[in-house]
Each structure stands twice: as structure tokens, then as C-alpha cells.
Protein backbone atom coordinates (compact mmCIF):
# COMPACT_ATOMS: atom_id res chain seq x y z
CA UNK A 1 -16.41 -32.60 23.03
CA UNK A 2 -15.66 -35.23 19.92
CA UNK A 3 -15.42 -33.49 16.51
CA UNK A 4 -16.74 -36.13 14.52
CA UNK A 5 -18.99 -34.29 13.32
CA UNK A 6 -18.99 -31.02 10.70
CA UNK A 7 -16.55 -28.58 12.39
CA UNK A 8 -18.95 -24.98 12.59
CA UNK A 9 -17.24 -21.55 11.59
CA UNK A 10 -18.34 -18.29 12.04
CA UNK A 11 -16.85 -15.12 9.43
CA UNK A 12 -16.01 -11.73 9.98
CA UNK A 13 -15.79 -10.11 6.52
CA UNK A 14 -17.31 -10.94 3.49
CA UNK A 15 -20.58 -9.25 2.96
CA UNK A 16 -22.32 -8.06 -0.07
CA UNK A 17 -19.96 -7.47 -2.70
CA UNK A 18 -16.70 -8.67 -1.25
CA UNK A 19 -14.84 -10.94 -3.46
CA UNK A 20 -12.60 -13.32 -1.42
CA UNK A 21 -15.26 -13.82 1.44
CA UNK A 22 -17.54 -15.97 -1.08
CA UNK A 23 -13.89 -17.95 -2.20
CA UNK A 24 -13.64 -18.65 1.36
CA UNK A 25 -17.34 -19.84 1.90
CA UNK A 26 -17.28 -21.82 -1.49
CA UNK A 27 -13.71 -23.81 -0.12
CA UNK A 28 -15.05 -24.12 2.94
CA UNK A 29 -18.20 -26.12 1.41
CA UNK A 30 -16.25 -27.83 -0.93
CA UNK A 31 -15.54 -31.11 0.95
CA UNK A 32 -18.37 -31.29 3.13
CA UNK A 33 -16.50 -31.10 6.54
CA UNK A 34 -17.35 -27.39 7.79
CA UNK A 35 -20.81 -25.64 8.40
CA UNK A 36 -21.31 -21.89 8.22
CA UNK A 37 -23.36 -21.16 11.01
CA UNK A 38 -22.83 -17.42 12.21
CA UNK A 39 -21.19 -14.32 10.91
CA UNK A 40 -20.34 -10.59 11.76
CA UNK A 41 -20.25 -9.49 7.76
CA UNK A 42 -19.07 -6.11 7.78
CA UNK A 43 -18.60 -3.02 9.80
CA UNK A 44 -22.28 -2.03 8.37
CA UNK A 45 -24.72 -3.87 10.67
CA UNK A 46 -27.52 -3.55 7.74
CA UNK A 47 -25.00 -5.21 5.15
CA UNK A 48 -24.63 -7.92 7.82
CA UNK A 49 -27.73 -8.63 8.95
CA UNK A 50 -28.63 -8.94 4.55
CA UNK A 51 -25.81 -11.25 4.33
CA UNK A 52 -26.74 -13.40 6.86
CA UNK A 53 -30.32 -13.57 5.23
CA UNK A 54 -28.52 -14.30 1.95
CA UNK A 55 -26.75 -17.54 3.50
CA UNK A 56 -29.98 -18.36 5.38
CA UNK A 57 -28.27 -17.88 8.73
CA UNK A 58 -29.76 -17.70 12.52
CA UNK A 59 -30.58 -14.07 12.30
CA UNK A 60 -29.45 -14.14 15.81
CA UNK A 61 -26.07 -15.46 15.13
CA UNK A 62 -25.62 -12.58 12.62
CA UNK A 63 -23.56 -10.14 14.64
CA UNK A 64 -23.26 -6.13 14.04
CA UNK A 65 -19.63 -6.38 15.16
CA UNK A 66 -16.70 -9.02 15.47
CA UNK A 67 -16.42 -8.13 19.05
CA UNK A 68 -19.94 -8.72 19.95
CA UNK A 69 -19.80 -12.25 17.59
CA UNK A 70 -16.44 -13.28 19.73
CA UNK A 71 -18.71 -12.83 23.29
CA UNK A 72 -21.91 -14.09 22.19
CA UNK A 73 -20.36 -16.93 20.98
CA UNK A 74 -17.74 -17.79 23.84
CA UNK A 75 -21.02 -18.09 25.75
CA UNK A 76 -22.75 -20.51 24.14
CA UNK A 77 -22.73 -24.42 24.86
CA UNK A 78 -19.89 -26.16 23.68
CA UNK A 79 -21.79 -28.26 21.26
CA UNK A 80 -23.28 -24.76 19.91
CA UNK A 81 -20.60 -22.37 19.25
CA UNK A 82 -18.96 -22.12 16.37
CA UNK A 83 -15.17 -24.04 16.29
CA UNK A 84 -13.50 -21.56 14.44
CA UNK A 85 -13.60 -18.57 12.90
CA UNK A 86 -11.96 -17.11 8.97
CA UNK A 87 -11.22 -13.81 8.47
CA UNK A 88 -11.24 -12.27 4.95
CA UNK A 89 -11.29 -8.63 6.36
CA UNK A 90 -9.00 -5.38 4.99
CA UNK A 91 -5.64 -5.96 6.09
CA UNK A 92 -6.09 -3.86 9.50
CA UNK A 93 -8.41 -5.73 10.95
CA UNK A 94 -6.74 -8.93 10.76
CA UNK A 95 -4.40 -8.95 13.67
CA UNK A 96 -7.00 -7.54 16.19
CA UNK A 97 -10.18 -9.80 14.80
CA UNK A 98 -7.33 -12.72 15.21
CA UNK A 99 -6.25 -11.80 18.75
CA UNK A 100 -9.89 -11.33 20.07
CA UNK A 101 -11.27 -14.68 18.91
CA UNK A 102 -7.81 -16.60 19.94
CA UNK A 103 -8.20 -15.17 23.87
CA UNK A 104 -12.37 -16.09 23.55
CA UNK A 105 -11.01 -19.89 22.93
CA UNK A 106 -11.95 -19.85 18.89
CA UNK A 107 -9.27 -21.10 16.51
CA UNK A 108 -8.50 -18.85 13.32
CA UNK A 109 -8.27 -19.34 9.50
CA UNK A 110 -7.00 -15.61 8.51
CA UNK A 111 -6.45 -14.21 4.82
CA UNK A 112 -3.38 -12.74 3.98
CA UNK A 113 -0.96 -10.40 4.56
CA UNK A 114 -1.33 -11.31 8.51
CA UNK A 115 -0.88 -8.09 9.75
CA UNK A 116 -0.71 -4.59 9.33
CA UNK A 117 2.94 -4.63 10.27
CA UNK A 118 5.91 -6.77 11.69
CA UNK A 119 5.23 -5.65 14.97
CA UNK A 120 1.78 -6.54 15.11
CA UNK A 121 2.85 -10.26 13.39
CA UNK A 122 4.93 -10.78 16.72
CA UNK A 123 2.61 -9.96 18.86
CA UNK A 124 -0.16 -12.17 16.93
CA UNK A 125 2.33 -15.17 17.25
CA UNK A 126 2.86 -14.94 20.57
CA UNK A 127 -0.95 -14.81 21.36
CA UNK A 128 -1.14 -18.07 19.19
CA UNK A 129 1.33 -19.40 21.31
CA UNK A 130 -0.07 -18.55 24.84
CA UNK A 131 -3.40 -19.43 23.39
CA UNK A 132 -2.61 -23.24 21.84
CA UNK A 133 -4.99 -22.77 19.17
CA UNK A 134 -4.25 -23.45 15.26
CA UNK A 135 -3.96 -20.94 13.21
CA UNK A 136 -3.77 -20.88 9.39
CA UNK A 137 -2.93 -18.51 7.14
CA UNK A 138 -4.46 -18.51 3.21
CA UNK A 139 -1.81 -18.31 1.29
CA UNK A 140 -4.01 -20.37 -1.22
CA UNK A 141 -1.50 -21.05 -3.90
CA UNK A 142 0.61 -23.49 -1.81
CA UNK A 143 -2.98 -25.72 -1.94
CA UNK A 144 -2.71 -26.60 -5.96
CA UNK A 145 -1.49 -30.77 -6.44
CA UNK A 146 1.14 -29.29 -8.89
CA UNK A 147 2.75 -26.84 -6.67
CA UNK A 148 2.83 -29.74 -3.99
CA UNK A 149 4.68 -31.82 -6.52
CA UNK A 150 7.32 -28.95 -7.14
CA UNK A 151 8.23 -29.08 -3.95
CA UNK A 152 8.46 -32.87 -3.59
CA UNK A 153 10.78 -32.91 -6.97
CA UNK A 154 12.76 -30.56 -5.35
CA UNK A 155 13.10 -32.27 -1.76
CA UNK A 156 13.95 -35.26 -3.61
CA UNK A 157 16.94 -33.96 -5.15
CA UNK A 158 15.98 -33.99 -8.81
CA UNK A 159 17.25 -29.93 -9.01
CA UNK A 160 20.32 -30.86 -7.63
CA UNK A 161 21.30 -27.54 -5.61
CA UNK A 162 18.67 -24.45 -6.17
CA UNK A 163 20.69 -21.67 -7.68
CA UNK A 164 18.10 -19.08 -9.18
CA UNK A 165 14.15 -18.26 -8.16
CA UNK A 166 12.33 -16.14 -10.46
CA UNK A 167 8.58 -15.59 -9.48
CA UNK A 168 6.06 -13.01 -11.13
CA UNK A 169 2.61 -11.94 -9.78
CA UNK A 170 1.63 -9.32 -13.20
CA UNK A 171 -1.86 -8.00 -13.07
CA UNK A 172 -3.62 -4.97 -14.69
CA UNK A 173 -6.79 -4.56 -13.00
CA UNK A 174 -5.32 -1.19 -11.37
CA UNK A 175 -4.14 0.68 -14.50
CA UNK A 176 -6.50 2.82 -14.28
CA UNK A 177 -7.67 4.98 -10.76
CA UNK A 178 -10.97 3.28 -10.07
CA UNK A 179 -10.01 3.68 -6.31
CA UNK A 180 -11.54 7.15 -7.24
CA UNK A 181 -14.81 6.02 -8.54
CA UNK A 182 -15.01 4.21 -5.11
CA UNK A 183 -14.56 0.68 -6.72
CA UNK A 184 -14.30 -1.31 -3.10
CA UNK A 185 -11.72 -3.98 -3.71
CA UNK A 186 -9.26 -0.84 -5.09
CA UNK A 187 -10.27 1.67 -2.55
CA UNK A 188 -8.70 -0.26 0.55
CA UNK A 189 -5.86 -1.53 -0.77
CA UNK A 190 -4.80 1.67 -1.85
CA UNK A 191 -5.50 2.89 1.25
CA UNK A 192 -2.65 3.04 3.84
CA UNK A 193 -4.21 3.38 7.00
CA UNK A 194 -6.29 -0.32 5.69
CA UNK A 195 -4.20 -1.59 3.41
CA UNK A 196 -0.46 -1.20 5.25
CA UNK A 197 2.59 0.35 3.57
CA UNK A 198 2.61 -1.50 0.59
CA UNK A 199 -0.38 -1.72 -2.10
CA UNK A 200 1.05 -4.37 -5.24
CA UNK A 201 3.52 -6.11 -2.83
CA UNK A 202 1.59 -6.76 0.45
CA UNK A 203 -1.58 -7.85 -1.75
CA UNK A 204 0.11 -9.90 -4.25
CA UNK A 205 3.98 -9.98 -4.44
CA UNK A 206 3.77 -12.16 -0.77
CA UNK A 207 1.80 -14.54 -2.31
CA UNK A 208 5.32 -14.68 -4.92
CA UNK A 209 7.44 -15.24 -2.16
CA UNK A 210 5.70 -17.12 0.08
CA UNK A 211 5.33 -19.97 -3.13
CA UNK A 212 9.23 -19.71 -3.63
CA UNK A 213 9.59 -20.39 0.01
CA UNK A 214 7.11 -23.24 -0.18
CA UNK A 215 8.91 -24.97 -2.90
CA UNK A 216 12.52 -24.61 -2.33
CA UNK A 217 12.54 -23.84 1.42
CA UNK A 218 15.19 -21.25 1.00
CA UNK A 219 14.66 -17.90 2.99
CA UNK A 220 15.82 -14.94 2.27
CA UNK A 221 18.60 -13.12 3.12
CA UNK A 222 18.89 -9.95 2.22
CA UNK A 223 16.99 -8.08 -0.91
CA UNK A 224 17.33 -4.80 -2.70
CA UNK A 225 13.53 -3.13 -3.95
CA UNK A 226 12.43 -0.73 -6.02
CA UNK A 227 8.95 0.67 -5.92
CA UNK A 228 7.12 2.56 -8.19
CA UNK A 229 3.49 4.23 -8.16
CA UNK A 230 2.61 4.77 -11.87
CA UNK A 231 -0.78 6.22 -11.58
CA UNK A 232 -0.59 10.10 -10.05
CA UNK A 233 -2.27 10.27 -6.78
CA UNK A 234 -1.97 7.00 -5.25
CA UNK A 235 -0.78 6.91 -2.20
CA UNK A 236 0.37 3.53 -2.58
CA UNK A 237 2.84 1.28 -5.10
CA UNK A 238 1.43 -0.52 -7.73
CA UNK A 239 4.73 -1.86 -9.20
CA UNK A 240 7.62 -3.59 -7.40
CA UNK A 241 10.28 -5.23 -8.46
CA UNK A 242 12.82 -6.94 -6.69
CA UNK A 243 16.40 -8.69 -6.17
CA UNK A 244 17.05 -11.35 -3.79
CA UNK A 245 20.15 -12.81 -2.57
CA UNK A 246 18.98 -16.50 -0.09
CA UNK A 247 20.69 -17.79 2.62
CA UNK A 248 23.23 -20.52 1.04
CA UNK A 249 23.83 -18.70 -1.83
CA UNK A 250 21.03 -18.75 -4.14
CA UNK A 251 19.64 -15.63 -5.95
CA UNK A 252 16.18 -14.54 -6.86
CA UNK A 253 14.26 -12.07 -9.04
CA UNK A 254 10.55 -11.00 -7.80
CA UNK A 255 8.33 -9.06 -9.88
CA UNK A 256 4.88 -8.04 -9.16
CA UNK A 257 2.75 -5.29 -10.90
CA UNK A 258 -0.81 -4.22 -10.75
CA UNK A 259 -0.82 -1.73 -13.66
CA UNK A 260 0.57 -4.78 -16.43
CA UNK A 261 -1.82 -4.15 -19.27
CA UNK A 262 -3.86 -7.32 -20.01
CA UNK A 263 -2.59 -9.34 -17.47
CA UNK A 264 -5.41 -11.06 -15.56
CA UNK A 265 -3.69 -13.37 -12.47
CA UNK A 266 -0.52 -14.47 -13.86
CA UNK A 267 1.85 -15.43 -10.83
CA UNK A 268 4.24 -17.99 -12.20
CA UNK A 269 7.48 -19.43 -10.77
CA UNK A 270 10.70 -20.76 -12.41
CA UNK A 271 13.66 -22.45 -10.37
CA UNK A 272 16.83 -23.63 -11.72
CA UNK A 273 18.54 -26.13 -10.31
CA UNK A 274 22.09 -27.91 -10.75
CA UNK A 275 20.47 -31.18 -12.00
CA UNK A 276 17.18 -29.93 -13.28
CA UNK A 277 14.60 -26.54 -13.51
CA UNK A 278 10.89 -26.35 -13.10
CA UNK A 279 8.19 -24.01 -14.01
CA UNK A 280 4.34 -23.40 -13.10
CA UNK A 281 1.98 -21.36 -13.86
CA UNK A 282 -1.16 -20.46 -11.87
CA UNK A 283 -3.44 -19.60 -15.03
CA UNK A 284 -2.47 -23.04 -16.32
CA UNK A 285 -2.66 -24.92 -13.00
CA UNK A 286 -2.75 -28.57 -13.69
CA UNK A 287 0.93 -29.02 -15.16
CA UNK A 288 4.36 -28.69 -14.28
CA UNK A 289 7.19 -28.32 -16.46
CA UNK A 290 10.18 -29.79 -15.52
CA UNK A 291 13.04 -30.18 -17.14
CA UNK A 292 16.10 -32.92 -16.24
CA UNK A 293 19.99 -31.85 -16.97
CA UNK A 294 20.56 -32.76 -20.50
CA UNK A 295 17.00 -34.24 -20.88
CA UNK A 296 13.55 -33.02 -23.05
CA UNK A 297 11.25 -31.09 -20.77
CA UNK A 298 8.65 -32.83 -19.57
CA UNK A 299 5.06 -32.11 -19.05
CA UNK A 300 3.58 -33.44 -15.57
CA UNK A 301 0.01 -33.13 -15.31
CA UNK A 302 -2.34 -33.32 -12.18
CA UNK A 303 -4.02 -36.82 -11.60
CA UNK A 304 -1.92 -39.01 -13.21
CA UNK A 305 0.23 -42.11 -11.56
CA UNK A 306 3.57 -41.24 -12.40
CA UNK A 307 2.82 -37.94 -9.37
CA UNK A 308 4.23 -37.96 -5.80
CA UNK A 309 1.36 -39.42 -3.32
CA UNK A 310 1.37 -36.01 -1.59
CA UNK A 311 0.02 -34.51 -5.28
CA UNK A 312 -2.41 -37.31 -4.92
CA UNK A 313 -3.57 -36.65 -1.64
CA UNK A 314 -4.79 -33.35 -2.65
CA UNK A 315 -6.15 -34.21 -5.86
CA UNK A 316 -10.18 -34.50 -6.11
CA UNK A 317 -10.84 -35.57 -9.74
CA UNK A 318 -9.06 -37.93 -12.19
CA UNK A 319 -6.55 -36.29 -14.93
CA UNK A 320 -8.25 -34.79 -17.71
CA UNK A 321 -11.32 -32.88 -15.69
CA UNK A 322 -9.43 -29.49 -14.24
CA UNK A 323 -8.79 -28.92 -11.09
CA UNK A 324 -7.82 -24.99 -9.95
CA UNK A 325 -8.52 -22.18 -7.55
CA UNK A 326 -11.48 -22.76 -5.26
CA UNK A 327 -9.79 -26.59 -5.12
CA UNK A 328 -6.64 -25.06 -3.88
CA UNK A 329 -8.52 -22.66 -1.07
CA UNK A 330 -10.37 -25.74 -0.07
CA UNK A 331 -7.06 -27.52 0.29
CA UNK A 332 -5.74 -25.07 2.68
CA UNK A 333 -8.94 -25.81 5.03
CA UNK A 334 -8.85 -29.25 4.61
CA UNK A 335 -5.50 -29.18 6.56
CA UNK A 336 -6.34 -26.60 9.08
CA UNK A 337 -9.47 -28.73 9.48
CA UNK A 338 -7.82 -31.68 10.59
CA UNK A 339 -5.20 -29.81 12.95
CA UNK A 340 -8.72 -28.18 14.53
CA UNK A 341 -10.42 -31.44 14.90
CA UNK A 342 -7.13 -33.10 16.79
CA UNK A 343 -7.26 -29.89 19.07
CA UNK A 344 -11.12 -30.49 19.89
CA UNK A 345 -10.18 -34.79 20.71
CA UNK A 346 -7.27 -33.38 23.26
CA UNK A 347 -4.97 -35.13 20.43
CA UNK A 348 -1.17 -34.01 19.06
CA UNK A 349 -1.23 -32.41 16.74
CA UNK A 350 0.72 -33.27 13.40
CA UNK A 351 2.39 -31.21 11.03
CA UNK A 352 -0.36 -30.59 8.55
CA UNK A 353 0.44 -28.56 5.39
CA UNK A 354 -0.85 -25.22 5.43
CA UNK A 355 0.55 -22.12 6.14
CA UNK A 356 0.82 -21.09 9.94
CA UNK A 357 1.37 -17.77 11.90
CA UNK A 358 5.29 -18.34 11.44
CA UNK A 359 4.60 -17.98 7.43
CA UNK A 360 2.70 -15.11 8.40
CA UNK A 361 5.43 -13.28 10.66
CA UNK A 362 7.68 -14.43 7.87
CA UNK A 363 5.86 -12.50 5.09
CA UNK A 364 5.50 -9.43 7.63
CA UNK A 365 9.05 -9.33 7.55
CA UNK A 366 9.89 -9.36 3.85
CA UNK A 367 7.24 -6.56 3.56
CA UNK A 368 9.12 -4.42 6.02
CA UNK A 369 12.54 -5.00 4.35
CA UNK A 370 11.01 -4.39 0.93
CA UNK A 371 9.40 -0.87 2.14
CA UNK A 372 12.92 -0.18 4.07
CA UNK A 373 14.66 -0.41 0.84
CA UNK A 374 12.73 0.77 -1.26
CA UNK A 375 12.75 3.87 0.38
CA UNK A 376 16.45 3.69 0.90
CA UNK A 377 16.98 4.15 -3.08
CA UNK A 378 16.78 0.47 -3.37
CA UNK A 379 19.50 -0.78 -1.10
CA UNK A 380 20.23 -3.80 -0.50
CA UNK A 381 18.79 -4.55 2.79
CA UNK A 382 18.81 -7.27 5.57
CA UNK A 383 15.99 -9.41 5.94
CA UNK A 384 14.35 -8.08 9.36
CA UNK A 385 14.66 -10.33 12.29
CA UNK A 386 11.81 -12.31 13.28
């Protein structure tokens, strides 16, 4: 079966009123490679079913459950079926939505955190692995030109030897309980039988150190947390701050909060360097500051000639006319796109940039740490084996 053609994708998630469902569909779109042509929407068959209408699906490729969409589809003709299939479920559903459509032959584009837990992360990896399929995980920021040319500055030397990450996730949209008032996107997150055992970290603070990862490609050693839940009743953090120590000798400071009062989405990242530091910020996503030893900073802006040809490559538009987040998503798929379409030809597949199960287990793991010590009075803790 030849994928030159548009690669189809079914959902699972993302009905009526979901947020990052509709981000998905809209990167998806965005390059005209990938076709949404089925869909089990949510665990309401009604919402479903309207969703489906909504996106002028099949009706009869609208499913009431992921389980029924994994069957029906495995049994269609190969030039039918959908290729693929994202997931932009609650965080418990991930690993067994995943694991279903990887053993009915489907590859997977999953949201993040992975899992619900380290131990489910291993087992999700090692069903990738028996399975051959690609999998990609969203960590969406790692998709923006500028954060791509961070990490080619620093692969090329210009920060000498990495001796301090600091990255920030601050938002404020939780100060307040609206959980309580059954507000969707809050409810589940603060929820840990759905959400996992962290609220602010798992849903943001991952997407902090999976960027500082990204960049620098230092992992982390060991790390010393401190939780805190500011608003009374939740069962769940909404504040975390943390202390890292890398392997090789560099430190780190990660702070993410969901109850920072008028802060909107402001993960940002500074890394300091023996020859040179650089700093980005998602808000403002088309420039890079970096700054050479002994040197004015310097302003480097998406789309411009003087940027690595990997910022290039995922560049759409020239400089001046902005560039940000649905670009980024649609970055992310781009990638897993092209790893999906060598699988389909029988062809090797190359190292394509987006973030795999491995990030995935890899962010499992710095949950679980975080959780063991902040419950340990903030010890410092060893990174958990993966």
C-alpha cells in the first residue's frame, strides 16, 4: 500500500468543548498531508456522534467507544482504514487507547504526559517495540523554528559547556476552584484517578523539562521538589518548584505554577553557558536571545538567513508575518507524518524530530521522582530508572 497520498487519522478525544482536540485537528490540517476521516469523540456516544456531524464525518465511522473504533477499523480494506490514530484524551486513557490501537496495526500520535504512571510508560514502550509502529508524543513546544535554533547554537558549541537551566511554565487560570463549578478542562486535571499524581507538574512543568532536555540534551540526575496546593480542597498541586542537579555537572531550577496571578502561558527557558547564554520565550515565539561571552545580546528572529537550515526547514512564512502555536503542533505531525509514510512504503525509517515513546517514559520518570520527593520533605532524590 503506497502512501502517496493524504495519510487518514482517526481521534479518540476531542469532542464538544475540549480544547486541545481542535489544536490537534487544526495542526493536523495545516499542511495539507493528513485527512480526518473517523473518530470515537468522547466517552458520551451522543457528544460523539454531534462531533462527528460537526466535522462532517461518515456517521458510520463515528464510533461510541475507542475500542469499538480500533475493531471496526482493523477490518476495513487497507486503502480504507484510517493510518493512524491521535489521542488528546485525560491522562488515563492514554496508555490503554495507545496499546489497543498499536496491537490493531494503527500507528499513534498521543498528547502528553504519556501515561498515568512510570509503570504504565514501560509497558507502553515495550508494546511500541513489539509492535514496530511510530509513535509520537506532543510535546508541541519542541516544534517552534526558534527553539530548533537553540538547540543547534548549542550543539554547535557557541555556549561553550552548559552550566545552569532555568525553565518556568507560570499560569493563573487555576487561582480560583472552578474545578467546583464543574469547569471541564479543571475538573480532570485535578482529578487523581484522571489526571495522575501530579496536577501543575504532569500538565505543564513536563512540558519545562522536556524543552530543557530538547535543547541542551542533558538529563537529569537527581532533583529535590517541593509541592504545594494553595487552593483548600484540591486534591492535587498547583505549584511546584524544583532543583535539579544533571548528569555532568550542570544545575537547574524548574518552576511551574497554575495559581500565578495574571500569567496567561508563560513557559520560558534561560541556559548559561561557558561561552555564551540564551533565552526564549513562548509568548514571544519568533526570537531568541542570545548572548556571546563578552559580546551585546543579540536578537535572532524566525525567517531570516543568518538561522540554522534546520530553523528553516520548519519555518512556513517569511520574517516579519508571525509564526506560533498551531505552527509548532503542526510541526510535530509533519515529522511523525513522514516516519508513518516510510513505515506504510516498507522503508527505514530516519530519525525524524519529534518526540517518541522514550521522551515519554522519560517524562514518566521525572514525574515519579518529583512526587517521591516531594513527599519526602523535598529530598533530593534519584532520577528513577527507566
Amino acid at each position: 500500500m503506497s502512501a502517496k497520498r493524504k495519510l487518514r487519522y482517526g481521534m479518540v478525544g476531542g469532542g464538544q468543548n475540549a480544547f486541545i482536540g481542535a489544536v490537534h485537528r487544526m495542526a493536523a490540517n495545516l499542511d495539507g498531508q493528513i485527512e480526518l476521516v473517523a473518530g470515537a469523540f468522547s466517552s458520551d456516544a451522543k457528544n460523539s456522534q454531534t462531533t462527528g456531524e460537526q466535522l462532517f464525518l461518515n456517521p458510520n465511522r463515528v464510533y461510541a467507544s475507542y475500542a469499538e473504533m480500533a475493531e471496526r477499523e482493523a477490518a476495513l480494506p487497507a486503502d480504507e482504514r484510517i493510518d493512524f490514530v491521535s489521542i488528546v484524551t485525560p491522562n488515563f486513557l492514554h496508555a490503554p487507547v495507545a496499546t489497543t490501537f498499536l496491537k490493531a496495526g494503527f500507528h499513534v500520535v498521543c498528547d502528553k504526559p504519556m501515561t498515568l504512571n512510570l509503570k504504565e510508560a514501560k509497558a507502553l514502550r515495550e508494546t511500541v517495540r513489539k509492535t514496530g509502529k511510530v509513535f509520537a508524543l506532543t510535546h508541541n513546544y519542541t516544534g517552534y523554528p526558534m527553539v530548533k535554533e537553540a538547540r543547534e547554537l548549542v550543539r554547535s558549541g557557541k555556549l561553550g559547556k552548559i552550566l545552569k537551566i532555568v525553565a518556568e511554565y507560570p499560569q493563573g487560570w487555576l487561582l480560583d476552584k472552578i474545578e467546583a463549578d464543574g469547569q471541564k478542562q479543571a475538573a480532570w486535571r485535578a482529578d487523581p484517578k484522571k489526571a495522575g499524581a501530579s496536577c501543575c507538574l504532569g500538565d505543564i512543568g513536563t512540558h519545562a523539562e522536556n524543552l530543557g532536555r530538547y535543547i541542551t540534551g542533558l538529563e537529569i540526575d537527581s532533583l529535590c521538589a517541593e509541592f504545594t496546593t494553595f487552593i483548600p480542597g484540591r486534591k492535587l498541586e498547583d505549584d511546584a518548584n524544583l532543583l535539579l542537579r544533571y548528569k555532568g555537572g550542570a544545575k537547574g531550577v524548574l518552576h511551574c505554577s497554575q495559581i500565578s496571578c495574571g500569567e496567561e502561558n508563560n513557559l520560558n527557558i534561560r541556559i548559561y553557558g561557558t561561552l555564551g547564554s540564551l533565552a526564549w520565550q513562548q509568548e514571544h515565539p519568533n526570537e531568541l536571545k542570545f548572548i556571546p561571552k563578552g559580546e551585546p545580546a543579540k536578537i535572532l528572529r524566525r525567517g531570516n538567513n543568518y538561522v540554522s537550515d534546520v530553523a528553516k526547514k520548519f519555518t512556513r512564512l517569511p520574517f516579519g508575518h508571525p509564526e506560533a502555536f498551531i505552527e509548532a503542533f503542526a510541526n510535530i505531525y509533519l515529522e511523525a507524518v513522514a516516519a508513518i509514510r516510510a513505515s506504510i512504503d516498507g522503508k527505514r525509517i530516519d530519525k525524524n524530530d519529534f518526540p517518541t515513546v522514550n521522551d515519554g517514559v522519560i517524562g514518566m520518570a521525572f514525574l515519579e521522582t518529583a512526587v517521591k520527593s516531594a513527599k519526602s520533605n523535598a529530598k533530593w532524590t534519584r532520577f528513577a530508572k527507566i
